[in-house]
N, C-alpha and C. Protein backbone atom coordinates (compact mmCIF):
# COMPACT_ATOMS: atom_id res chain seq x y z
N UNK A 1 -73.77 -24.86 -129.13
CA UNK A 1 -74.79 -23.85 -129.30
C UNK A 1 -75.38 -23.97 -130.69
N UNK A 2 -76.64 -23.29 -130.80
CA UNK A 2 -77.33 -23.72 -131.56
C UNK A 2 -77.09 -22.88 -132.73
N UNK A 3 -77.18 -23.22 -134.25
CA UNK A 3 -77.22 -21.98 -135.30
C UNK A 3 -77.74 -20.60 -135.20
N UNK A 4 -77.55 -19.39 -135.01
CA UNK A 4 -78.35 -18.41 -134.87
C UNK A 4 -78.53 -17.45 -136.31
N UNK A 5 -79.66 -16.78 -135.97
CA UNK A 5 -80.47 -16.26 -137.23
C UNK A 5 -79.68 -14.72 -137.32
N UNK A 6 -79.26 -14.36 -138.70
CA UNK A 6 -78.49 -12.81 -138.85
C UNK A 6 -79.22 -12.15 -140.10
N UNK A 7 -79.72 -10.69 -139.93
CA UNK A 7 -79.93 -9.92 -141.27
C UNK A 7 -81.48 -9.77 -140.70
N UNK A 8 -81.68 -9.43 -141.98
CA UNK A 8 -83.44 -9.13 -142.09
C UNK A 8 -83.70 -8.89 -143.51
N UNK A 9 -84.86 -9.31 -143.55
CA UNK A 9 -85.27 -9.42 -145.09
C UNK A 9 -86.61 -8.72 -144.97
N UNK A 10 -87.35 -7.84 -146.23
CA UNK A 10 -88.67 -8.02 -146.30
C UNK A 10 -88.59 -8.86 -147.48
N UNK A 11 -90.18 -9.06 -147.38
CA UNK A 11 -90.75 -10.29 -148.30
C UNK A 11 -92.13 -9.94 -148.64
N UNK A 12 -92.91 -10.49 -149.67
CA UNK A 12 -94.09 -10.39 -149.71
C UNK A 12 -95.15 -11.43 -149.33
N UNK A 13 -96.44 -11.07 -148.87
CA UNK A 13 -97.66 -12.09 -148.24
C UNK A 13 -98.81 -11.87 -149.39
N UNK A 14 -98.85 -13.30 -149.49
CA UNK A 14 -100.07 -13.36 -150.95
C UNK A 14 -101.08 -13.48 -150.08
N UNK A 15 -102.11 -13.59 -151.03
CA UNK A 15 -103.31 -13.42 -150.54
C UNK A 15 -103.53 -14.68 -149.36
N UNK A 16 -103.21 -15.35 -149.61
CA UNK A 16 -103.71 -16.80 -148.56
C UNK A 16 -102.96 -16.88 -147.23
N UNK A 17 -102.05 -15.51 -147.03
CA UNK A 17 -101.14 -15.60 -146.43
C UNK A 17 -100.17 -16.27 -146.34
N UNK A 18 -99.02 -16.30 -147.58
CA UNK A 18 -98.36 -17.25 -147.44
C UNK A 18 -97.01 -16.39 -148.08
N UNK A 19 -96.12 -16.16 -146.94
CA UNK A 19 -94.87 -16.02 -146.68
C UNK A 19 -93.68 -17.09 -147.12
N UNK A 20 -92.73 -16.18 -147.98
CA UNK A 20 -91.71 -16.69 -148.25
C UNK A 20 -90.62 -17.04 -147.32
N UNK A 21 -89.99 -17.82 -146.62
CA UNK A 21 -88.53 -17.81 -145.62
C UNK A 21 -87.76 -17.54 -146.37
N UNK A 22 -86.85 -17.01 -146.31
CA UNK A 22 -85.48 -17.03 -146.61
C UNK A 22 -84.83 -17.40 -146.70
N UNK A 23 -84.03 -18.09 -147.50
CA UNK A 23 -83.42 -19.57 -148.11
C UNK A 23 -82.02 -19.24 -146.45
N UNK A 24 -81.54 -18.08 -145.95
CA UNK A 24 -81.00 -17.99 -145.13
C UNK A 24 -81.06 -18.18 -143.95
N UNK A 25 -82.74 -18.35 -143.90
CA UNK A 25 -83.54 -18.11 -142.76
C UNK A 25 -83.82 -19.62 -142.67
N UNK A 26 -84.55 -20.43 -143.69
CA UNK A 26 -84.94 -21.89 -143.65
C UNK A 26 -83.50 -22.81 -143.59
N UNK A 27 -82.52 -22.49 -143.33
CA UNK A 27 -81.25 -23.12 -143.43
C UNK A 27 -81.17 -23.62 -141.70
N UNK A 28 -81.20 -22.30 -141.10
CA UNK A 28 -81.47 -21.99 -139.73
C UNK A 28 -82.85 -23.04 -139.16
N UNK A 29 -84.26 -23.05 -139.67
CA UNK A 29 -84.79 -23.82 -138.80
C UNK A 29 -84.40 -25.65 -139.24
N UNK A 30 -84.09 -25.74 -140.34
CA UNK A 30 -83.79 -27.18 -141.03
C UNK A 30 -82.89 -27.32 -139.80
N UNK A 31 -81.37 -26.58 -139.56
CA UNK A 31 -80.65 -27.16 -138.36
C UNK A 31 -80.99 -27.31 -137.09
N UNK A 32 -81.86 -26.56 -136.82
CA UNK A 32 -82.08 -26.20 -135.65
C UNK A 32 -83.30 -27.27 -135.28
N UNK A 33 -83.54 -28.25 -135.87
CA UNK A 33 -85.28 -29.07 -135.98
C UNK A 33 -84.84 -30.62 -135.88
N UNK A 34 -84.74 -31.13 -134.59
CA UNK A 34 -83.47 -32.73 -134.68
C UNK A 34 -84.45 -33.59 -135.09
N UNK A 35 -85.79 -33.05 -135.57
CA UNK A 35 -86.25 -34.57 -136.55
C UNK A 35 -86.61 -33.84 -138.13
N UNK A 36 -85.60 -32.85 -138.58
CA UNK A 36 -85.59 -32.30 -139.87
C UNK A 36 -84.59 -33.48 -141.00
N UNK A 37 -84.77 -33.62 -141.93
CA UNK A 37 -84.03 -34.46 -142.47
C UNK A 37 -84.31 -34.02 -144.12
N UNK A 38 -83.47 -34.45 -144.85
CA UNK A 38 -84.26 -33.58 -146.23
C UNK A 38 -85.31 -34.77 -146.82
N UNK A 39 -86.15 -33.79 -147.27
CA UNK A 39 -87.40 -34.16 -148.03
C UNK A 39 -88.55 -33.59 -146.41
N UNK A 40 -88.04 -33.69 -145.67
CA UNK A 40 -89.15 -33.56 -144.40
C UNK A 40 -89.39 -31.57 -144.52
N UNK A 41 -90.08 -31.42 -143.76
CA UNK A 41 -90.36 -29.96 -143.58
C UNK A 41 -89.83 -29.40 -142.20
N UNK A 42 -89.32 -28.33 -142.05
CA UNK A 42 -88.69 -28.10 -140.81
C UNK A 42 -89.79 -26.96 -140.11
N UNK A 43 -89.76 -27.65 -138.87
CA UNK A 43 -90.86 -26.95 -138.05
C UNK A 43 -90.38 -26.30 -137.06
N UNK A 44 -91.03 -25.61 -136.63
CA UNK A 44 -90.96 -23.84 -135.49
C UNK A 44 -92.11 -24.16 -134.78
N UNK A 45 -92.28 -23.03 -133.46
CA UNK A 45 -93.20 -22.57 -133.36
C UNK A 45 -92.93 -20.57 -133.39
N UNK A 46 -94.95 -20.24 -133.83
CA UNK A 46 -94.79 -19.13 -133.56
C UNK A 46 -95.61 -18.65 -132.32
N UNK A 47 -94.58 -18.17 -131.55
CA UNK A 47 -95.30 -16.98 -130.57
C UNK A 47 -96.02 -15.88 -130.71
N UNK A 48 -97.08 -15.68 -130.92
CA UNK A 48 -98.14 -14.29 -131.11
C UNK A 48 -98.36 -13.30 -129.69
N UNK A 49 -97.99 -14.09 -129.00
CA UNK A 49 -98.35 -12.66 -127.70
C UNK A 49 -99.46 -12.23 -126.89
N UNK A 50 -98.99 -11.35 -126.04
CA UNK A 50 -100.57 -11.11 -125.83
C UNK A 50 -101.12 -9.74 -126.88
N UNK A 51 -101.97 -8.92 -126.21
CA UNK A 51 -103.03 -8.26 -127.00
C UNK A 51 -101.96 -7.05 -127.90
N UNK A 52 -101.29 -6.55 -126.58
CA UNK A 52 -99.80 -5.32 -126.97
C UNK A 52 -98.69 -5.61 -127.92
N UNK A 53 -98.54 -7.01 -128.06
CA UNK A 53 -97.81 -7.45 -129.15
C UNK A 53 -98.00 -6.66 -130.90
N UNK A 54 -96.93 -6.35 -131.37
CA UNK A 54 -96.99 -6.04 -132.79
C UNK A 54 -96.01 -6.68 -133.22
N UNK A 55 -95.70 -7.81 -133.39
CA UNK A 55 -94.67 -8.63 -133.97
C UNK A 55 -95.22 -10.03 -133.57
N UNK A 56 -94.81 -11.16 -134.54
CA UNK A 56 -94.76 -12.23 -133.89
C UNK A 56 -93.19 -12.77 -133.82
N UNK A 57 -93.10 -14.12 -132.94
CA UNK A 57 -91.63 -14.54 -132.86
C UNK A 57 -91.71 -15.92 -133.33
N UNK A 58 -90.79 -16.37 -134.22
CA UNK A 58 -90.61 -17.69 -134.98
C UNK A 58 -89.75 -18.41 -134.65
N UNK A 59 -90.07 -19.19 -133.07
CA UNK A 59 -88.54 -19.67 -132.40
C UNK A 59 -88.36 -21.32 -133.46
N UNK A 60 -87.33 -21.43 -133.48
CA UNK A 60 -86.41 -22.70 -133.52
C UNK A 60 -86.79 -24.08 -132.80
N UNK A 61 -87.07 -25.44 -133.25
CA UNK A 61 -87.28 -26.37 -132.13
C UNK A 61 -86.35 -26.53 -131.04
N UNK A 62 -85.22 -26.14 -131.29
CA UNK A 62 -84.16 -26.22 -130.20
C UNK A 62 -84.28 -25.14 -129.61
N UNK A 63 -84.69 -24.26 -129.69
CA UNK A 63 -84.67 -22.78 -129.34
C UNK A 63 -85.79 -22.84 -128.42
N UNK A 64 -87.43 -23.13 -128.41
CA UNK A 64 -88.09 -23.70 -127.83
C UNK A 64 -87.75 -24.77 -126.82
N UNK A 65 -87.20 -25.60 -127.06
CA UNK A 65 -86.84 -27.19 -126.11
C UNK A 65 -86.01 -26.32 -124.89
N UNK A 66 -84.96 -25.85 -125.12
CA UNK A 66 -84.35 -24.62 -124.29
C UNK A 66 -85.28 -23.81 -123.42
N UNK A 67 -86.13 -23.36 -123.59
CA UNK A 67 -86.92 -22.13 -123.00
C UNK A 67 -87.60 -22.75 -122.31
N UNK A 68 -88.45 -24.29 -123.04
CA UNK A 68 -89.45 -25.07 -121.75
C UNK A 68 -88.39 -25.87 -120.58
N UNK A 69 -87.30 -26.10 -121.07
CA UNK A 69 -86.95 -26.34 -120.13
C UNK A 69 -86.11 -25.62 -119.18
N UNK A 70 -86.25 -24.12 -118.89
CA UNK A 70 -85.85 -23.45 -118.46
C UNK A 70 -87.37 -23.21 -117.71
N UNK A 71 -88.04 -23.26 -118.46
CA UNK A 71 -89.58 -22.84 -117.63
C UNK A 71 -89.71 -23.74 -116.51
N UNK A 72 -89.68 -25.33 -116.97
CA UNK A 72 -89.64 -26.10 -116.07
C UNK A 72 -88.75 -26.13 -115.15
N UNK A 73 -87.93 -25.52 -114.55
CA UNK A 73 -87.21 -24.84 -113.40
C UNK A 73 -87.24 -24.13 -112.42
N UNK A 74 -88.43 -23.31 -112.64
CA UNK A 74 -88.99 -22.49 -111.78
C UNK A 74 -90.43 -23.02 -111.22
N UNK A 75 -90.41 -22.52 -109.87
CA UNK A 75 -91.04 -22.54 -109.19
C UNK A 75 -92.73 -22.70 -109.46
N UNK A 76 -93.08 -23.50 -109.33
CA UNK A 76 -94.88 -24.39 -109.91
C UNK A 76 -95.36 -23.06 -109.24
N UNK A 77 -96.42 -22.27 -110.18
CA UNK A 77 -97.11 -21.24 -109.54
C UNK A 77 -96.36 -20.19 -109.31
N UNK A 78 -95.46 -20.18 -109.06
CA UNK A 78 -94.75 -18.54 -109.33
C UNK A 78 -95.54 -18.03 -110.61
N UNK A 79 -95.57 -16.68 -110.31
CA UNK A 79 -96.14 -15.42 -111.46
C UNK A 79 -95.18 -15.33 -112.40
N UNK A 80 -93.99 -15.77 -112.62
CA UNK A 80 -92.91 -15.58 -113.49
C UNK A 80 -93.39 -16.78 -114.61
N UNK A 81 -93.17 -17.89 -113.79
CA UNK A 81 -93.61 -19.07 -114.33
C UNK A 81 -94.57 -18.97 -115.39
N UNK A 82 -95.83 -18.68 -114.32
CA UNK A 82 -97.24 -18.78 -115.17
C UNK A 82 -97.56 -17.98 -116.61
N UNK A 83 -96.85 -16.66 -116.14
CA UNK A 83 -96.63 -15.60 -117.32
C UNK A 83 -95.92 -16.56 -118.64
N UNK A 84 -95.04 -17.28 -117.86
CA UNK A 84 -93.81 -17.67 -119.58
C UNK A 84 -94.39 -18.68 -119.76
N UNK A 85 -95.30 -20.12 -119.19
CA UNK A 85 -96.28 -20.79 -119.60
C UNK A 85 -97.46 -20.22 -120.53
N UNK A 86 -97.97 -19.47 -120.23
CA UNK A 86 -99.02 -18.63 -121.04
C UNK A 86 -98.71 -18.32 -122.22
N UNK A 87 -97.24 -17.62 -122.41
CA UNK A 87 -96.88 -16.70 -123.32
C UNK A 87 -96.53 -18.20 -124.07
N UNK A 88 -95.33 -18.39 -123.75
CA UNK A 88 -94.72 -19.27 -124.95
C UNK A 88 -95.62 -20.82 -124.86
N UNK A 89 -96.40 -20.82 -124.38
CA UNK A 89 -97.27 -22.19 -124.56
C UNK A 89 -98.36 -22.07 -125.23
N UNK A 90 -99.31 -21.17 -124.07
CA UNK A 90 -100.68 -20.95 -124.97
C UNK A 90 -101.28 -19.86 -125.79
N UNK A 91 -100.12 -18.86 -125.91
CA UNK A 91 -100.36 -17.91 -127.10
C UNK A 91 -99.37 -17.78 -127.97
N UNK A 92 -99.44 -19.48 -128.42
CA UNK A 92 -98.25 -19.32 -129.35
C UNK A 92 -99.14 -20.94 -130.20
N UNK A 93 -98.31 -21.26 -131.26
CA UNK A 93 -98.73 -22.31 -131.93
C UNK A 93 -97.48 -23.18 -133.07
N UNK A 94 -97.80 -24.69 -133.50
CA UNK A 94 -96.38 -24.99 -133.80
C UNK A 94 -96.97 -24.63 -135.84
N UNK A 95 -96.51 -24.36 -136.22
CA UNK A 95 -96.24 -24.31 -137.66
C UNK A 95 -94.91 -25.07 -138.27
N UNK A 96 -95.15 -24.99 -139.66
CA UNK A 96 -93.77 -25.70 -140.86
C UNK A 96 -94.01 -24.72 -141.73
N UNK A 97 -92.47 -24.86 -142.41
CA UNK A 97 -92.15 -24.44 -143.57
C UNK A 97 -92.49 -25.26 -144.48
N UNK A 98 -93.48 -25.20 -145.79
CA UNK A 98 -94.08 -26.00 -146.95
C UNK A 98 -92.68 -26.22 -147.70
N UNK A 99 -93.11 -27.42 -148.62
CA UNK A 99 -92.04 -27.22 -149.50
C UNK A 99 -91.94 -26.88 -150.44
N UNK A 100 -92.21 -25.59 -150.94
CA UNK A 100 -91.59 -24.66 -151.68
C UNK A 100 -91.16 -23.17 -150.51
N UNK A 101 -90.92 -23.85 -149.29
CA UNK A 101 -89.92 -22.60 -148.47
C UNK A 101 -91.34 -21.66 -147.90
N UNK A 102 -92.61 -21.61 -148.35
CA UNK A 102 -93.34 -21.01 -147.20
C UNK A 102 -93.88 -21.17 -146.10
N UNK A 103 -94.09 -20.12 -144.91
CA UNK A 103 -94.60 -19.97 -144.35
C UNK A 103 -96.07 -19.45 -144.39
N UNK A 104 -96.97 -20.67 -143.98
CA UNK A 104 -98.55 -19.70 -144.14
C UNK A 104 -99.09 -19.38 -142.84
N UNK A 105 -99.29 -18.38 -142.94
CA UNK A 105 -99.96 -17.20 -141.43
C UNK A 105 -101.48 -17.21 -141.43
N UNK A 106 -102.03 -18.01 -140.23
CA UNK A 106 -103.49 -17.77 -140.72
C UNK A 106 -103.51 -16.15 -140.43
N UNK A 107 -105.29 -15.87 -140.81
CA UNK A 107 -105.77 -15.08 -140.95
C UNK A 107 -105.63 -13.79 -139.52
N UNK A 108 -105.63 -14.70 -138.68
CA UNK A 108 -105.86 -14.33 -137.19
C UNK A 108 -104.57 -13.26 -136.73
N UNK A 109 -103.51 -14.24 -137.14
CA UNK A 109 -102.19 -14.00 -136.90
C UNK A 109 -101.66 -12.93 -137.67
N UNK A 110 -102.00 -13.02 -138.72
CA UNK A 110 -101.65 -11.39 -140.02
C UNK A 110 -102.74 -10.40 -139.16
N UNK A 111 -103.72 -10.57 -139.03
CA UNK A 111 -104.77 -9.29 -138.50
C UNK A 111 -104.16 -8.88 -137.38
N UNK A 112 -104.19 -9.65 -136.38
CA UNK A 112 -103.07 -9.49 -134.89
C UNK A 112 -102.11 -8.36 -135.28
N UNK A 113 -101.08 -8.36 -135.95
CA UNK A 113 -100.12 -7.53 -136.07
C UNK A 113 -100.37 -6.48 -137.15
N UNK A 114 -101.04 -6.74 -138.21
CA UNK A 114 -101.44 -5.72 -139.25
C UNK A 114 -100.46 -5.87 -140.25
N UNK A 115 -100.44 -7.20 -140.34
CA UNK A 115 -99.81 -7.69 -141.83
C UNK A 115 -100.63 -7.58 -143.03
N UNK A 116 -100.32 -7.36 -143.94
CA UNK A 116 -101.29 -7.04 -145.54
C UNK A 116 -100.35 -8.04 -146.47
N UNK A 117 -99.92 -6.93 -147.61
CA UNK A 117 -98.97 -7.45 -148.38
C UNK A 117 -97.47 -7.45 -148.45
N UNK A 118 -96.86 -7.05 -147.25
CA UNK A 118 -95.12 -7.08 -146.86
C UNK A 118 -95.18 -7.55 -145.26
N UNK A 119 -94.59 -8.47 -145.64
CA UNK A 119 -93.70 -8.64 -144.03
C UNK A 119 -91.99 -8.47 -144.22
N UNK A 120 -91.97 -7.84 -142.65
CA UNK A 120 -90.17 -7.57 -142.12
C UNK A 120 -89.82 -8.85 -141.26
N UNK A 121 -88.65 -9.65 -141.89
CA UNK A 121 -87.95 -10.31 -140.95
C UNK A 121 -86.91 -9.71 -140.62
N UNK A 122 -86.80 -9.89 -139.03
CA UNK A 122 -85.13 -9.39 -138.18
C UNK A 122 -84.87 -10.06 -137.55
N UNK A 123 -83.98 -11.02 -138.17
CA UNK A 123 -83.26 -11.89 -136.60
C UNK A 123 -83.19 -11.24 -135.12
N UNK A 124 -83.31 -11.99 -134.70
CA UNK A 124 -82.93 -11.68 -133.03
C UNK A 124 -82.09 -12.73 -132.13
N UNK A 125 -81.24 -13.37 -132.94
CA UNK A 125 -80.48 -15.07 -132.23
C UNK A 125 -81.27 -15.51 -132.81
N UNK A 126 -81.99 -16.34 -131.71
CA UNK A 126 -82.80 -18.09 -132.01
C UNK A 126 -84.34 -17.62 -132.32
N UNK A 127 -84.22 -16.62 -132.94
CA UNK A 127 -85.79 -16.33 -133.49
C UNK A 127 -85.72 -15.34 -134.15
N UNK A 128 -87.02 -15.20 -135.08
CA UNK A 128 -86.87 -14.32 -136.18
C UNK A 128 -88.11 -13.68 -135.54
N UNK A 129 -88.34 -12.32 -135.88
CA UNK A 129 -89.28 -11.73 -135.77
C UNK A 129 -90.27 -11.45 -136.59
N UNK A 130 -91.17 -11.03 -137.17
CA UNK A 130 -92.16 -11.02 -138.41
C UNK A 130 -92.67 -9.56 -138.09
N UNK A 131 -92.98 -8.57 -138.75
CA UNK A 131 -94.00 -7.78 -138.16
C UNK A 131 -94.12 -6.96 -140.12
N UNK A 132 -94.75 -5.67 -139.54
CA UNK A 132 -94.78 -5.27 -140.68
C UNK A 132 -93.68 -4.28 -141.06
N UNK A 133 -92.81 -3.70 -142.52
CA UNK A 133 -92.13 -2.81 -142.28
C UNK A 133 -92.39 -1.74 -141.69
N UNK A 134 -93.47 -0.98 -141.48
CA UNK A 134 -93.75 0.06 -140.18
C UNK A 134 -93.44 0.17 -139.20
N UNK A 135 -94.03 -1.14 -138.66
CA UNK A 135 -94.13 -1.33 -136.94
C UNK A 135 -92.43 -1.53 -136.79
N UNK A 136 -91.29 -2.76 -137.59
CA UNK A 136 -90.11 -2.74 -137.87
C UNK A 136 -89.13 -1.22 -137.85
N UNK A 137 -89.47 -0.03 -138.14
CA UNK A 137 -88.94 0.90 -138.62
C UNK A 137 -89.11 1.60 -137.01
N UNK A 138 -90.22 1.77 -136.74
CA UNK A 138 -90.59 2.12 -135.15
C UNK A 138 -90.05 1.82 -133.83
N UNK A 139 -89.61 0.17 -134.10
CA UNK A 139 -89.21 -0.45 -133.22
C UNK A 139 -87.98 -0.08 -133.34
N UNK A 140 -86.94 -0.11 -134.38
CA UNK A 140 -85.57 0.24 -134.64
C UNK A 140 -85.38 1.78 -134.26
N UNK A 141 -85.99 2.54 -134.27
CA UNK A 141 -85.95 3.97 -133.43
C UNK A 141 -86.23 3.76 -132.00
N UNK A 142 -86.90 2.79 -131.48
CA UNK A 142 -87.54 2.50 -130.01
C UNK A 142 -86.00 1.81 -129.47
N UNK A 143 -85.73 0.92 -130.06
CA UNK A 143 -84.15 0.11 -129.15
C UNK A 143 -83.22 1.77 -129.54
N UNK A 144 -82.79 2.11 -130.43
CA UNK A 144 -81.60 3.17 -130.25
C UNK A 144 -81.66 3.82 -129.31
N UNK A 145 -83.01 4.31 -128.65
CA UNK A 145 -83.32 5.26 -127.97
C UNK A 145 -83.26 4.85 -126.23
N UNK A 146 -83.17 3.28 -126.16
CA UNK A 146 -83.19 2.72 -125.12
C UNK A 146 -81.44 2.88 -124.61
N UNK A 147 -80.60 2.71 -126.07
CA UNK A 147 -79.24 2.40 -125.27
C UNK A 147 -78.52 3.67 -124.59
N UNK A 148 -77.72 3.86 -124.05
CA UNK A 148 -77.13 4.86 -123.51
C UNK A 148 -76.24 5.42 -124.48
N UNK A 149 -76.03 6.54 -124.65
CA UNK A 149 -75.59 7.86 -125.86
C UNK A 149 -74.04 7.04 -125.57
N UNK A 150 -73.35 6.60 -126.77
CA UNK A 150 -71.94 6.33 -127.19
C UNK A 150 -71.08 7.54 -127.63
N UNK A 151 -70.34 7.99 -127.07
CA UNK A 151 -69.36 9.03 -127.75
C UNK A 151 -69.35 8.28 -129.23
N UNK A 152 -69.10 9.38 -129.96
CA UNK A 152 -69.08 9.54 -131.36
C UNK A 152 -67.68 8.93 -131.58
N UNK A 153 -68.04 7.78 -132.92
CA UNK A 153 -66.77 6.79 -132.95
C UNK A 153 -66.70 5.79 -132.01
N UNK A 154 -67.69 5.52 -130.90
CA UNK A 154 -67.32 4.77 -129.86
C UNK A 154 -67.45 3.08 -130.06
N UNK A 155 -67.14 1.80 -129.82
CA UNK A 155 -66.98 0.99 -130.56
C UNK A 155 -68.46 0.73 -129.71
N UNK A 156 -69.76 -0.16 -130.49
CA UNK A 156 -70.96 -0.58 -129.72
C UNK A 156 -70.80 -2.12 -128.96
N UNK A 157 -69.71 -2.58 -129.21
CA UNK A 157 -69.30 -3.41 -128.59
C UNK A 157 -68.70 -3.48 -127.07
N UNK A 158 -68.41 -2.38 -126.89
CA UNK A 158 -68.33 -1.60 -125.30
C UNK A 158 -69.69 -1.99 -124.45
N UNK A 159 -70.88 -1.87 -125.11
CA UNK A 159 -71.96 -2.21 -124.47
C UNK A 159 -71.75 -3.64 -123.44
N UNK A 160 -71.31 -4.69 -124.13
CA UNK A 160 -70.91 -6.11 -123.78
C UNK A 160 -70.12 -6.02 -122.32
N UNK A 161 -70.88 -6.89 -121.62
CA UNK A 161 -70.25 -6.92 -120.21
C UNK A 161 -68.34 -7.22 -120.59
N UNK A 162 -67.57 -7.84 -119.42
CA UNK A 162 -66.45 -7.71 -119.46
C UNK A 162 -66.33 -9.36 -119.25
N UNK A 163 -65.35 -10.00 -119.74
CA UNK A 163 -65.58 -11.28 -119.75
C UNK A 163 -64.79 -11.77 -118.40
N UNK A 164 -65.72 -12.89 -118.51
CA UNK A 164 -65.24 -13.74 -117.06
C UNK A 164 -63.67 -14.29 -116.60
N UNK A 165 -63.60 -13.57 -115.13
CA UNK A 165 -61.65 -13.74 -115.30
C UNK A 165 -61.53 -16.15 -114.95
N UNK A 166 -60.36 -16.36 -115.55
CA UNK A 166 -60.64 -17.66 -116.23
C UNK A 166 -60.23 -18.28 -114.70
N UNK A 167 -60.51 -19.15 -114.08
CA UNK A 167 -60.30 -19.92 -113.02
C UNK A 167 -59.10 -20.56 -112.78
């Protein structure tokens, strides 16, 4: 399995749009990128979404290679299909990390979500998320509210299915 991404950082976006990674964060796509090598730049793609999107997603090349070929599994023309073709193919795009560790966001892509001068990263596994600390703060009240009420003290690890009895 592949390296996965932990924590969250904010950071600041200069004017040209150009985002810092996270020396924690660029560790993660360098491994995760099987034609990364040092001196090379380690490349992603980012997913932008459709119109409802307020975040973008910064998958992993392995993390990607995984997903198309999970796409390619399903059924040619199924609505499932076509949807995750769309999404992670054509409203998405491949970017690198420069070498001095940034990420640059065109113009399109900061307006899309309502990036200015701070972006929030939050891992999520094999992708980082980007958005702004707002929309970040919103969303983290939006998942609590999704899970089911834990008795007080209750371990959140209870959530986790029950593991598979061994053969």
């Amino acid at each position: 399995m592949a390296r996965r991404f932990r924590g969250s950082e904010e950071v600041k976006v200069d004017a040209k749009g150009r985002l810092s990674i996270p020396a924690k964060f660029r560790r993660v796509f360098e491994s995760c990128d099987p034609d990364w090598e040092t001196g090379k730049r380690p490349q992603m793609v980012i997913v932008y979404g459709f119109d409802d999107w307020t975040h973008l997603r910064l998958f992993t090349i392995e993390a990607i290679d995984e997903i198309d070929e999970s796409i390619s599994r399903m059924p040619r023309g199924s609505a499932e299909r076509t949807y995750l073709e769309t999404l992670m193919n054509g409203l998405s795009e491949e970017a690198e990390i420069d070498g001095d560790g940034r990420l640059v966001l065109p113009h399109r892509l900061r307006e899309k979500i309502g990036l200015d001068d701070r972006a929030f990263f939050m891992a999520s596994g094999d992708y980082l998320k980007v958005s702004t600390p707002e929309t970040h703060e919103a969303e983290l009240q939006s998942i609590a509210a999704m899970v089911p009420e834990l008795a007080p003290g209750a371990d959140p690890l209870s959530l986790l299915p029950a593991p598979e009895a061994a053969a």
